[in-house]
Protein backbone atom coordinates (compact mmCIF):
# COMPACT_ATOMS: atom_id res chain seq x y z
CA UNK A 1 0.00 0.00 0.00
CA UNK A 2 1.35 3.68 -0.89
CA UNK A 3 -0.03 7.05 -0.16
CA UNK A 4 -1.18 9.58 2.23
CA UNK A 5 -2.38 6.71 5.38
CA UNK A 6 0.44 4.51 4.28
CA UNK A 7 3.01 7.31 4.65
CA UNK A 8 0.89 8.48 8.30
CA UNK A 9 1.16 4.57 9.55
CA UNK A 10 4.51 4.76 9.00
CA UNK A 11 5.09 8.00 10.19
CA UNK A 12 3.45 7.33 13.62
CA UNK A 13 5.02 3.88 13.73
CA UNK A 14 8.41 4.70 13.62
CA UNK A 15 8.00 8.08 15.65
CA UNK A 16 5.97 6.45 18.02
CA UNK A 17 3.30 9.22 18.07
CA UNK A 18 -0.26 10.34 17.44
CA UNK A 19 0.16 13.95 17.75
CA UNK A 20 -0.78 16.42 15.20
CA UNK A 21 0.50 19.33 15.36
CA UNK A 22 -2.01 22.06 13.77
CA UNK A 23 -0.30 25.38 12.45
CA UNK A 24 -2.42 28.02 13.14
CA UNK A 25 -0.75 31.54 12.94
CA UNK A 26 -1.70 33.78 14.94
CA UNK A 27 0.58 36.56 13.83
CA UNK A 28 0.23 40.51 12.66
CA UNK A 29 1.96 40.28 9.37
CA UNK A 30 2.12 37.67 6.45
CA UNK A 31 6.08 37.98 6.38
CA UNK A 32 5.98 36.43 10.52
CA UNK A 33 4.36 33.59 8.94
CA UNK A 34 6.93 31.27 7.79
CA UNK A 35 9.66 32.26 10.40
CA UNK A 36 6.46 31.30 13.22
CA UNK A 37 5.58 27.98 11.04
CA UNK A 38 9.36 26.97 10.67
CA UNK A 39 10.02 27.87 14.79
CA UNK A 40 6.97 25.38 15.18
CA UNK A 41 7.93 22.68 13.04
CA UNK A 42 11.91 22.81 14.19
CA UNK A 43 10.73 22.42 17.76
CA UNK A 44 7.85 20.03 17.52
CA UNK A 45 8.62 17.47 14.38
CA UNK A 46 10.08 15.04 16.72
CA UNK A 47 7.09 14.23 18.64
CA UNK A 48 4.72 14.98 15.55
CA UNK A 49 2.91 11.96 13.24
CA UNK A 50 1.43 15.24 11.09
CA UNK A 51 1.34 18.55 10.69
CA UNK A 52 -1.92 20.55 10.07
CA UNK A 53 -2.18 24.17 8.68
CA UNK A 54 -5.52 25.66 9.11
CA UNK A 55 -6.55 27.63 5.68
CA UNK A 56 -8.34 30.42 7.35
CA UNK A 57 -5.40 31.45 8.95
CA UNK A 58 -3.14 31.67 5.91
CA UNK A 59 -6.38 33.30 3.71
CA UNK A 60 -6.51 36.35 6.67
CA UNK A 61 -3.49 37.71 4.62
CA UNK A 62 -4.39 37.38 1.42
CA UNK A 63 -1.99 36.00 -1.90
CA UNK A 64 0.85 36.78 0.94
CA UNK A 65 -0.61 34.32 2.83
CA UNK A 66 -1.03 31.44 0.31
CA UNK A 67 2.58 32.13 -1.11
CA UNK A 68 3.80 31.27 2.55
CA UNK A 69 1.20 28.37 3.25
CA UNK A 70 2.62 26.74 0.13
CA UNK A 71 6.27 27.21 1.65
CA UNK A 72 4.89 26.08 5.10
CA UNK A 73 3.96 22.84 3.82
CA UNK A 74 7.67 22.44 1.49
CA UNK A 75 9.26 23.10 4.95
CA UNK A 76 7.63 20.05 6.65
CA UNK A 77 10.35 17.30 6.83
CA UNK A 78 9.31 14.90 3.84
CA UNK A 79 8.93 11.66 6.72
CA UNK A 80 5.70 13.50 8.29
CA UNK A 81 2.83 13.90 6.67
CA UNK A 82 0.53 17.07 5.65
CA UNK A 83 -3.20 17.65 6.49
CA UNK A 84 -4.44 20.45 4.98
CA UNK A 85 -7.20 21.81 7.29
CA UNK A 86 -9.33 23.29 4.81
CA UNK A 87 -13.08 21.53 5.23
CA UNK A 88 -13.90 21.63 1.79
CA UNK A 89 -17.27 21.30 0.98
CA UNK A 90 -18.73 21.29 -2.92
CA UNK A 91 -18.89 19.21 -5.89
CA UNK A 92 -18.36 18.72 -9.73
CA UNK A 93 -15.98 21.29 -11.19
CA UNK A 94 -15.63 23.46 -8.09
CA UNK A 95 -15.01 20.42 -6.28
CA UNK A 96 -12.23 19.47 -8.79
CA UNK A 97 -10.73 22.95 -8.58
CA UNK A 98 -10.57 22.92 -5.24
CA UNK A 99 -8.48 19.48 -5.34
CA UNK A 100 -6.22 20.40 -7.81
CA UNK A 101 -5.28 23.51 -5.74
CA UNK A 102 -4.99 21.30 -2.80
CA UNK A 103 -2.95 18.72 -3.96
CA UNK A 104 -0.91 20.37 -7.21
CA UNK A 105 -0.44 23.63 -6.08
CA UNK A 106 -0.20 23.80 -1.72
CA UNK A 107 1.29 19.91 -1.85
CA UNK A 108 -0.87 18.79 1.06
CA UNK A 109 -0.90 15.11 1.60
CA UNK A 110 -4.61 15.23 2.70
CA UNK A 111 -7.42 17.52 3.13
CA UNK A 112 -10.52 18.07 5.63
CA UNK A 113 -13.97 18.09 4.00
CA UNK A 114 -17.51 18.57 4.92
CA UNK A 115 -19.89 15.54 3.86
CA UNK A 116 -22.83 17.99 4.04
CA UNK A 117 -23.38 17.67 -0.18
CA UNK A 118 -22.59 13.82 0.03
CA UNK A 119 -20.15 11.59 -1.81
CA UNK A 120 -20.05 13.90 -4.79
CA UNK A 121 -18.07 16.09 -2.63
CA UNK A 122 -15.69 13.68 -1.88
CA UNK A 123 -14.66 11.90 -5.43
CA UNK A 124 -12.78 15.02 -7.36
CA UNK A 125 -10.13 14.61 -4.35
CA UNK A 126 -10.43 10.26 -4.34
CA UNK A 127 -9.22 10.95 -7.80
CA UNK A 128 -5.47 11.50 -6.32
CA UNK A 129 -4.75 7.71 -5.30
CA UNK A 130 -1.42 9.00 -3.34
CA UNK A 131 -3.39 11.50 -1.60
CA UNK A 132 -5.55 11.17 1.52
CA UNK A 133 -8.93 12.92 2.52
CA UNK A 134 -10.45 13.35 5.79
CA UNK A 135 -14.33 13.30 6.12
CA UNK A 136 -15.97 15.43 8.93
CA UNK A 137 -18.46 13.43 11.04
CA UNK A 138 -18.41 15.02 13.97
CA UNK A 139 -16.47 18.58 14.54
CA UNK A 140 -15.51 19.96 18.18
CA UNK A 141 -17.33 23.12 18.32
CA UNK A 142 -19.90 23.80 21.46
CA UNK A 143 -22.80 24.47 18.64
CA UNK A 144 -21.73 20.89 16.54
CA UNK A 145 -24.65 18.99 18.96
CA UNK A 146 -27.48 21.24 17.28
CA UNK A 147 -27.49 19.17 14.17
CA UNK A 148 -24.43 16.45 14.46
CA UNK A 149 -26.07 15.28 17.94
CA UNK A 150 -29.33 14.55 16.84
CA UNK A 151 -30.52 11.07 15.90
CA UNK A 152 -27.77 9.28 14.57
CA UNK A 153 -26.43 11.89 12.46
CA UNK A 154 -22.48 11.82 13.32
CA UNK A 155 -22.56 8.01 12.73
CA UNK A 156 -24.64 8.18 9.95
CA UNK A 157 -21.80 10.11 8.27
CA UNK A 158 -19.10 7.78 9.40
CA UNK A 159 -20.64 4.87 8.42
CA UNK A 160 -21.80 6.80 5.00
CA UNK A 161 -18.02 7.79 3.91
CA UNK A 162 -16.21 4.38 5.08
CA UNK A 163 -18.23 2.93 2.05
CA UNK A 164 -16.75 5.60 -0.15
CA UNK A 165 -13.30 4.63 0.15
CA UNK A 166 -11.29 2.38 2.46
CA UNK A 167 -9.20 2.76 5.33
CA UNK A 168 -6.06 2.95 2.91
CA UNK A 169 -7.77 6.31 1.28
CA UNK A 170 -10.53 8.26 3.66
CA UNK A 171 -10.25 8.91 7.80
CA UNK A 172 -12.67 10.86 9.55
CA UNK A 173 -12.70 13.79 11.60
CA UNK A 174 -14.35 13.50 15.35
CA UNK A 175 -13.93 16.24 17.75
CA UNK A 176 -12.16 14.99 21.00
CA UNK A 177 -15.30 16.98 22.88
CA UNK A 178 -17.62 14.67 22.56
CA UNK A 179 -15.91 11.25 23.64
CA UNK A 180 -19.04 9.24 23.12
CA UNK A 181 -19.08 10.04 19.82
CA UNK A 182 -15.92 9.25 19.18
CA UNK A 183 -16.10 5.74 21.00
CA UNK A 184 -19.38 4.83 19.08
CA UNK A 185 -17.75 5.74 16.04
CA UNK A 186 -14.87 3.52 16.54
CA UNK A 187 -17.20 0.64 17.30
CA UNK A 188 -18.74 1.58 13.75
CA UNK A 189 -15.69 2.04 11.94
CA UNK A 190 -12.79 -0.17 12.96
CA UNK A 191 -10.34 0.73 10.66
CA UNK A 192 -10.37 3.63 9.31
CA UNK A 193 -7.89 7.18 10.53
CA UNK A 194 -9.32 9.10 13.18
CA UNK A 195 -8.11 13.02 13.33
CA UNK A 196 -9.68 14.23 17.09
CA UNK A 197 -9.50 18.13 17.25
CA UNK A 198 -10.72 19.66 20.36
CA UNK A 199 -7.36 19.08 23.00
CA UNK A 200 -6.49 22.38 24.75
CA UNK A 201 -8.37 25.31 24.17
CA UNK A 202 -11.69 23.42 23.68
CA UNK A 203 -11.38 21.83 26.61
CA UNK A 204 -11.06 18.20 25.73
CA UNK A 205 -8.23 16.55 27.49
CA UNK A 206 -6.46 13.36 25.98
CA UNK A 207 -7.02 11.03 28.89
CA UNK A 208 -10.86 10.91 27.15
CA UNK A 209 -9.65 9.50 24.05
CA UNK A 210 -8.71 6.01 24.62
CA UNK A 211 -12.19 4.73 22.74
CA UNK A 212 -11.39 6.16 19.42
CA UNK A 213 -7.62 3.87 19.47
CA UNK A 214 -7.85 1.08 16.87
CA UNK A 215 -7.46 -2.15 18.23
CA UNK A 216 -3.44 -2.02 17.39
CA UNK A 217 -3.43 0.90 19.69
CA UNK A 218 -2.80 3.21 16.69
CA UNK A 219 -5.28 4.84 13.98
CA UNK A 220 -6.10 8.17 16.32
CA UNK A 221 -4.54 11.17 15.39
CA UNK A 222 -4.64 13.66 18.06
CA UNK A 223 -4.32 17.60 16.74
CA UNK A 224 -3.15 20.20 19.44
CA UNK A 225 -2.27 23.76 18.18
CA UNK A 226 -2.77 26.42 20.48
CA UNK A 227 -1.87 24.95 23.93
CA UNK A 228 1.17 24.05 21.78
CA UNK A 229 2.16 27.08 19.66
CA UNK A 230 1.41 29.34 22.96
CA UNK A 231 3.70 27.49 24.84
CA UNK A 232 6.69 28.87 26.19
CA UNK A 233 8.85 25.83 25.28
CA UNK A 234 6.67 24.12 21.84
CA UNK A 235 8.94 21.06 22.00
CA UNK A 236 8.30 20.15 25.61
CA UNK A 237 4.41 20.44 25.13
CA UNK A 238 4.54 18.20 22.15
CA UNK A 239 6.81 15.69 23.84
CA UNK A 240 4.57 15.66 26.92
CA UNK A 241 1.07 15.10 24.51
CA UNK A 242 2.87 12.54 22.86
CA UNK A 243 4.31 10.96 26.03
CA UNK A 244 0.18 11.09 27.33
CA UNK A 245 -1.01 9.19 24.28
CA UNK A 246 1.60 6.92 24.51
CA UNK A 247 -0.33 5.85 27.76
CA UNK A 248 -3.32 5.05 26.47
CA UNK A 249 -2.46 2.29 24.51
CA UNK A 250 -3.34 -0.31 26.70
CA UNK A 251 -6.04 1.12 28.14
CA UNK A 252 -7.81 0.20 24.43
CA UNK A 253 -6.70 -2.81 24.02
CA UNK A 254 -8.61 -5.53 26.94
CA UNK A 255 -4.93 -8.09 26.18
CA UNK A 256 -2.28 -5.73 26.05
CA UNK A 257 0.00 -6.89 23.09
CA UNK A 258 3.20 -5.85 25.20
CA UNK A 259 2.02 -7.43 27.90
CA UNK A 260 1.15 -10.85 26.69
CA UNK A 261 4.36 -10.74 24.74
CA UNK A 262 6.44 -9.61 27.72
CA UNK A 263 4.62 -12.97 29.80
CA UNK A 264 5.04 -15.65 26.90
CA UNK A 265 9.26 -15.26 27.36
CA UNK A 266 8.94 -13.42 23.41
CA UNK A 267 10.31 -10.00 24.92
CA UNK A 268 12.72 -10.32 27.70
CA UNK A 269 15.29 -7.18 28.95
CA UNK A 270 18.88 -7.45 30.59
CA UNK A 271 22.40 -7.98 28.37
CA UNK A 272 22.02 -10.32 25.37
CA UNK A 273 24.80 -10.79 22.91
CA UNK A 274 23.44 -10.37 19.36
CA UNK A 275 24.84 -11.93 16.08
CA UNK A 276 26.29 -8.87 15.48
CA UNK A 277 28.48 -9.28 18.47
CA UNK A 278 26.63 -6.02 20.10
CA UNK A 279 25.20 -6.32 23.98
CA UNK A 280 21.33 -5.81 23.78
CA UNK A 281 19.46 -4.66 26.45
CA UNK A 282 16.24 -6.09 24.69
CA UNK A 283 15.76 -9.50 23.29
CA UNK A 284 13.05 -10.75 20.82
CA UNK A 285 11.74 -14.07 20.24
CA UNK A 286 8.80 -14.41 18.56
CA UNK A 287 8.61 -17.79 17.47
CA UNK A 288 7.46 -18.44 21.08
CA UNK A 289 4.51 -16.85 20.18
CA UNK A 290 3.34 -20.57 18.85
CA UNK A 291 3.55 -22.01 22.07
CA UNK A 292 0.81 -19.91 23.35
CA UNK A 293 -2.31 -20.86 20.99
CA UNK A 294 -4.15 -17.58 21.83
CA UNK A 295 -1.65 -15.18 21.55
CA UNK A 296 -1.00 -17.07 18.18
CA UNK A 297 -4.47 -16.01 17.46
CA UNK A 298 -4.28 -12.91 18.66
CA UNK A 299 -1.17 -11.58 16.97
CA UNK A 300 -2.63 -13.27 13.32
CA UNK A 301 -5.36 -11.19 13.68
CA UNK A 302 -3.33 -8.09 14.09
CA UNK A 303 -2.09 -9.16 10.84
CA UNK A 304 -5.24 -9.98 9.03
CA UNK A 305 -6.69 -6.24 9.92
CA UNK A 306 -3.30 -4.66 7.96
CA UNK A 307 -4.41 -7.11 5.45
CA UNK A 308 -8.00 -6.07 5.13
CA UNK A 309 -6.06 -2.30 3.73
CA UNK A 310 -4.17 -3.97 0.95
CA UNK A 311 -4.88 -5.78 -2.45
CA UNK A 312 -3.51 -9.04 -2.88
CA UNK A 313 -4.23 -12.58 -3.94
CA UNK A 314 -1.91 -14.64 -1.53
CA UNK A 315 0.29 -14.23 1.22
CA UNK A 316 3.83 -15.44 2.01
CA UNK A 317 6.22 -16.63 5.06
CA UNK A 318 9.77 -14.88 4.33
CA UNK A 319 11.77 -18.44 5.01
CA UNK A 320 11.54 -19.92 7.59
CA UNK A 321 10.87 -17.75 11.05
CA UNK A 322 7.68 -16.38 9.96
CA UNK A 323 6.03 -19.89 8.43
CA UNK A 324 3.71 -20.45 11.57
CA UNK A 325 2.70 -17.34 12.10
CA UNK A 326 2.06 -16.79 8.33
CA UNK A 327 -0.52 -19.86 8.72
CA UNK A 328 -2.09 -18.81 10.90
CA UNK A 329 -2.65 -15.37 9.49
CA UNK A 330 -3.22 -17.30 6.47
CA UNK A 331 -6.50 -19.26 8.55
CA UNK A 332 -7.68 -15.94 10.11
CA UNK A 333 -7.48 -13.89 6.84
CA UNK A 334 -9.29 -16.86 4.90
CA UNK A 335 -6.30 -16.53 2.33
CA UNK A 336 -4.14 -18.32 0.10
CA UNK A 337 -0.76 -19.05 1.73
CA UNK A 338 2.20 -19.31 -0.86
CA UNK A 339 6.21 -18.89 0.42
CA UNK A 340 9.35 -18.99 -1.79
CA UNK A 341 12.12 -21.98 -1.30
CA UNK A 342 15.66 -21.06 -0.37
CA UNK A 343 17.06 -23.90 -2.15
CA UNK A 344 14.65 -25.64 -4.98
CA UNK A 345 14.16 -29.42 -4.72
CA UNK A 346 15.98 -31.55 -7.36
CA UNK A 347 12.62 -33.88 -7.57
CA UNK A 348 9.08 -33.39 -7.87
CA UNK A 349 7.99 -29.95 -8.74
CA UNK A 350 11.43 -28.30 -8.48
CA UNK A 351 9.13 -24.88 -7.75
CA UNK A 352 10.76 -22.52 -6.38
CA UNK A 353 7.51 -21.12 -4.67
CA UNK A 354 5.46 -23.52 -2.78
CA UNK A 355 1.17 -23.02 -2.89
CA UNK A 356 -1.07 -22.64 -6.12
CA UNK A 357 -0.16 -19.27 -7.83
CA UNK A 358 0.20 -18.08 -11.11
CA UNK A 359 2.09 -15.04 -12.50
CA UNK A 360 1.29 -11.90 -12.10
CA UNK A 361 -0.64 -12.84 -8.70
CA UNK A 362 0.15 -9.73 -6.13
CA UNK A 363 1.86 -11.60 -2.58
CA UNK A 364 1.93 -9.59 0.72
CA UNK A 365 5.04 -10.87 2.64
CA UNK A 366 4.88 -12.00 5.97
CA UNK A 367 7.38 -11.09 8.56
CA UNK A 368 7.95 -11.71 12.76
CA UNK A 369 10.19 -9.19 12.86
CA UNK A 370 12.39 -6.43 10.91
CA UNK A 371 15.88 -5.20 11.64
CA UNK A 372 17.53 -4.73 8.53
CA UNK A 373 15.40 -5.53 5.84
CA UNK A 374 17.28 -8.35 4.20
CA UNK A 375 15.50 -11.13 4.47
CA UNK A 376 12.37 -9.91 3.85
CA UNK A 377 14.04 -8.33 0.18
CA UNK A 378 15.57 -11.52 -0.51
CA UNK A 379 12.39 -13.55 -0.39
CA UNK A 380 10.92 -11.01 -2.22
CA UNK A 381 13.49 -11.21 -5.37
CA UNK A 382 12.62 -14.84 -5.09
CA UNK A 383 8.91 -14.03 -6.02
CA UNK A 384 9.39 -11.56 -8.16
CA UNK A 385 11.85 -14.04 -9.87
CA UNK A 386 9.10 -15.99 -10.27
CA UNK A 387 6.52 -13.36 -11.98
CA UNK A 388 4.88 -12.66 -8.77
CA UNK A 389 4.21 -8.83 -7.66
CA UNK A 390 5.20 -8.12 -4.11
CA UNK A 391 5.29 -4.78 -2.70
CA UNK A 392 3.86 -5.06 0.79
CA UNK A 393 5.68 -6.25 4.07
CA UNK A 394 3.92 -6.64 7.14
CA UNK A 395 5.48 -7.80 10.66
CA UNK A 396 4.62 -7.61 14.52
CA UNK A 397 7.71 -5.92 15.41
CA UNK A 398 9.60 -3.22 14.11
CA UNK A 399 12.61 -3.24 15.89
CA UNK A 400 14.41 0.28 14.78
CA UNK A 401 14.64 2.87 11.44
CA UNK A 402 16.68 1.35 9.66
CA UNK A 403 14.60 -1.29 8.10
CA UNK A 404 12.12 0.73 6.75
CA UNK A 405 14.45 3.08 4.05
CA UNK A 406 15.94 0.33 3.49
CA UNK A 407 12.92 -1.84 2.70
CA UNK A 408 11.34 1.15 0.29
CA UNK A 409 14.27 1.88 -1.78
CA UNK A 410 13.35 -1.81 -2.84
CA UNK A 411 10.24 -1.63 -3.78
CA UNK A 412 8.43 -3.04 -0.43
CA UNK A 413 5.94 -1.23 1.88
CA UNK A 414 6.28 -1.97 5.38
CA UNK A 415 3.71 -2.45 7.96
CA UNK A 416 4.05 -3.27 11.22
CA UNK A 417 1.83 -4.01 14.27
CA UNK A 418 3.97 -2.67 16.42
CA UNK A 419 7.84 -0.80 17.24
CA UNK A 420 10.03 -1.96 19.29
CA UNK A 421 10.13 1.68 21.35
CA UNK A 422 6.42 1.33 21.26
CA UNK A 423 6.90 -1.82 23.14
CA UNK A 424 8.82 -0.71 25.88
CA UNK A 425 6.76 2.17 26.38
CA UNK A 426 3.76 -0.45 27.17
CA UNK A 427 5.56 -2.46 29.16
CA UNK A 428 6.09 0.68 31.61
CA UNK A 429 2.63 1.01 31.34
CA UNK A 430 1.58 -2.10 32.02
CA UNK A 431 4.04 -3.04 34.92
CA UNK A 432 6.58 -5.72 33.28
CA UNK A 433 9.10 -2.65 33.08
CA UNK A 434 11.22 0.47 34.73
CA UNK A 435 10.89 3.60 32.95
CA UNK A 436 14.76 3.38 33.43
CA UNK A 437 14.78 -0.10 31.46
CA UNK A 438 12.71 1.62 28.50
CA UNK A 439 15.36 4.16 28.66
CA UNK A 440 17.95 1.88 28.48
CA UNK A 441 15.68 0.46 24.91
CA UNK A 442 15.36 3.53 23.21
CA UNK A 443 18.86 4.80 23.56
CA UNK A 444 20.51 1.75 22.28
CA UNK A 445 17.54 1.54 19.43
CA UNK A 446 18.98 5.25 18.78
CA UNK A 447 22.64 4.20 18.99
């Protein structure tokens, strides 16, 4: 999968964040602009998954104040994403216009829009496959319960726009203000991007927000912008919003992945030697996740929701760590289970992929874990060797950043249920750690 959500997953994966960090300048002059956006962005794109400019406050100023909204967005580092806070709201050729000067001339990533003229108002901006839009369902504002609240308006809308495009293409907007909302929602719409508005000066707090987390823990994107850009020190309020929704992970999830992991001897902390000859303060392994026939079960369905995002016509076990896992994802996802050979057989068959394929058939690779990268490319030469398309990785664990650079400039996507830092940060959450172990994790993940 490429575009806008697969660029944000992988954003907030390997950042380990949910924060959005809106851009909303409040200056006197369009030349304080971009030296205010650029302050912003130096001291915050650390802890940020996104960054958000808000139109109005760009339009205030006039053709000044597009010429520095569209150098705003160039100065976002290219790893984090763009939302374009705009809530665009007609259709047909306006509609199209309005895309196009979106997308080809700003450079957003993704764009807010108001549902209120229905799926016609939506399609001119589907029409950019790398691009992402967001569909208000239910906005923040005090007034929003007049007409969002009644019946079952807000989920009505949610519902309406998940069957416009998938998870992979569309999130919704639901203010963190109304909680219950947001939780009902959720229960609605499983998959799909949540952006939450509403944390600071509208009074929402982010210790409400726990029911709008995806299963995975991820798939919430929390936007702050004044209780951040008012801040004395930006980069401390960020870190300490991202630090809170780092906490609420396993407060969504009823079996904490980290957790379970931690207790079935797959994670374990202290000094470990690894083939590299480097001493480890962390330790993964996950083929003891098959000894343990519901955490099996559990962790295959973790894969089978990534699955539900992509297109493909089998999956595939990168030889041989990930075979039983790939099974079972295999049995959850009701799919067709293929995996190359590292050495062909002189007898039978001589295949050099095992399963019932032909070419042309698009694979997902399967995966425990990712370091490097290097297994997962080399089984995927082996398929492509063999005429099949493969451009998706997905694994449980992403250990560090390397793998994932790596892993692109090949031609492969990668997903993963989890990061390694993530994974320490849960453990502190959920007891099995010290904050000064998961210190001890993320510096040598750094190193």
């Amino acid at each position: 999968m490429t575009g806008f959500f697969a660029h944000l997953e992988a954003r907030a994966a390997a950042a380990g964040t949910l924060l959005c960090v809106g851009l909303d300048p409040r200056v006197g002059s369009a030349t304080e602009i971009v030296p205010w956006a650029k302050r912003i962005i130096a001291d915050t794109a650390a802890h940020a998954a996104a960054f958000k400019p808000n139109a109005a406050f760009f339009e205030a100023f006039g053709a000044a104040g597009w010429e520095a909204l569209v150098e705003v967005v160039a100065a976002v580092p290219e790893e984090i994403p763009v939302i374009f806070d705009a809530k665009r709201g007609d259709i047909a050729s306006s509609a199209a216009a309005y895309a196009r000067g979106c997308f080809e001339q700003i450079g957003a990533g993704s764009v807010t829009l108001s549902p209120y003229l229905g799926r016609d108002a939506i399609d001119p901006f589907l029409e950019y496959g790398d691009r992402g839009v967001w569909v208000l369902a239910r906005t923040s504002n005090p007034s929003a319960a007049e007409i969002q609240d009644r019946g079952d308006t807000a989920l009505h809308v949610a519902r309406s726009a998940a069957g416009w495009a998938g998870p992979n293409r569309l999130g919704l907007v639901v203010g963190a203000t109304a909680p219950e909302v947001l939780a009902a929602i959720r229960q609605a719409v499983p998959e799909h991007w949540i952006l939450a508005p509403g944390v600071g000066a509208q009074g929402a707090e982010v210790t409400s927000l726990h029911a709008g987390l995806r299963d995975d823990g991820t798939g919430l994107l929390v936007s702050v912008s004044r209780r951040i850009a008012e801040a004395s020190d930006p980069g401390a309020v960020a870190r300490d919003i991202r630090d809170a929704l780092r906490e609420l992970r396993p407060r969504r999830r009823g079996d904490d992945l980290a957790a379970r992991l931690f207790d079935a001897g797959c994670v374990a902390t202290g000094s470990f030697k690894l083939r590299s000859g480097v001493d480890s303060p962390v330790y993964l392994d996950l083929r003891r996740v098959t000894a343990d026939s519901d955490l099996l079960r559990n962790v295959a369905s973790r894969y089978a929701r990534v699955l539900r995002t992509l297109d493909y016509d089998h999956v595939a076990a990168v030889p041989y760590g990930a075979m039983a896992i790939a099974t079972a994802v295999a049995l959850e996802a009701n799919a067709s289970l293929i995996w190359p050979r590292r050495e062909v057989k002189d007898h039978g068959t001589r295949s050099s992929v095992e399963g019932s394929w032909k070419p042309g058939d698009r694979v997902v690779l399967m995966d425990d874990v990712v370091t490097s990268g290097a297994s997962a490319v080399e089984a995927a030469a082996l398929l492509r060797d063999a005429g099949l398309i493969v451009e998706d990785l997905i694994v449980l664990v992403e250990r560090g950043a390397d793998a994932r650079p790596a892993l692109a400039a090949e031609r492969l996507t990668l997903h993963a249920a989890t990061t390694l830092s993530r994974l320490a940060d849960d453990l502190v959450v959920a007891g099995r750690i010290t904050s000064e172990t998961r210190d001890r994790i993320v510096e040598f993940l750094s190193t």
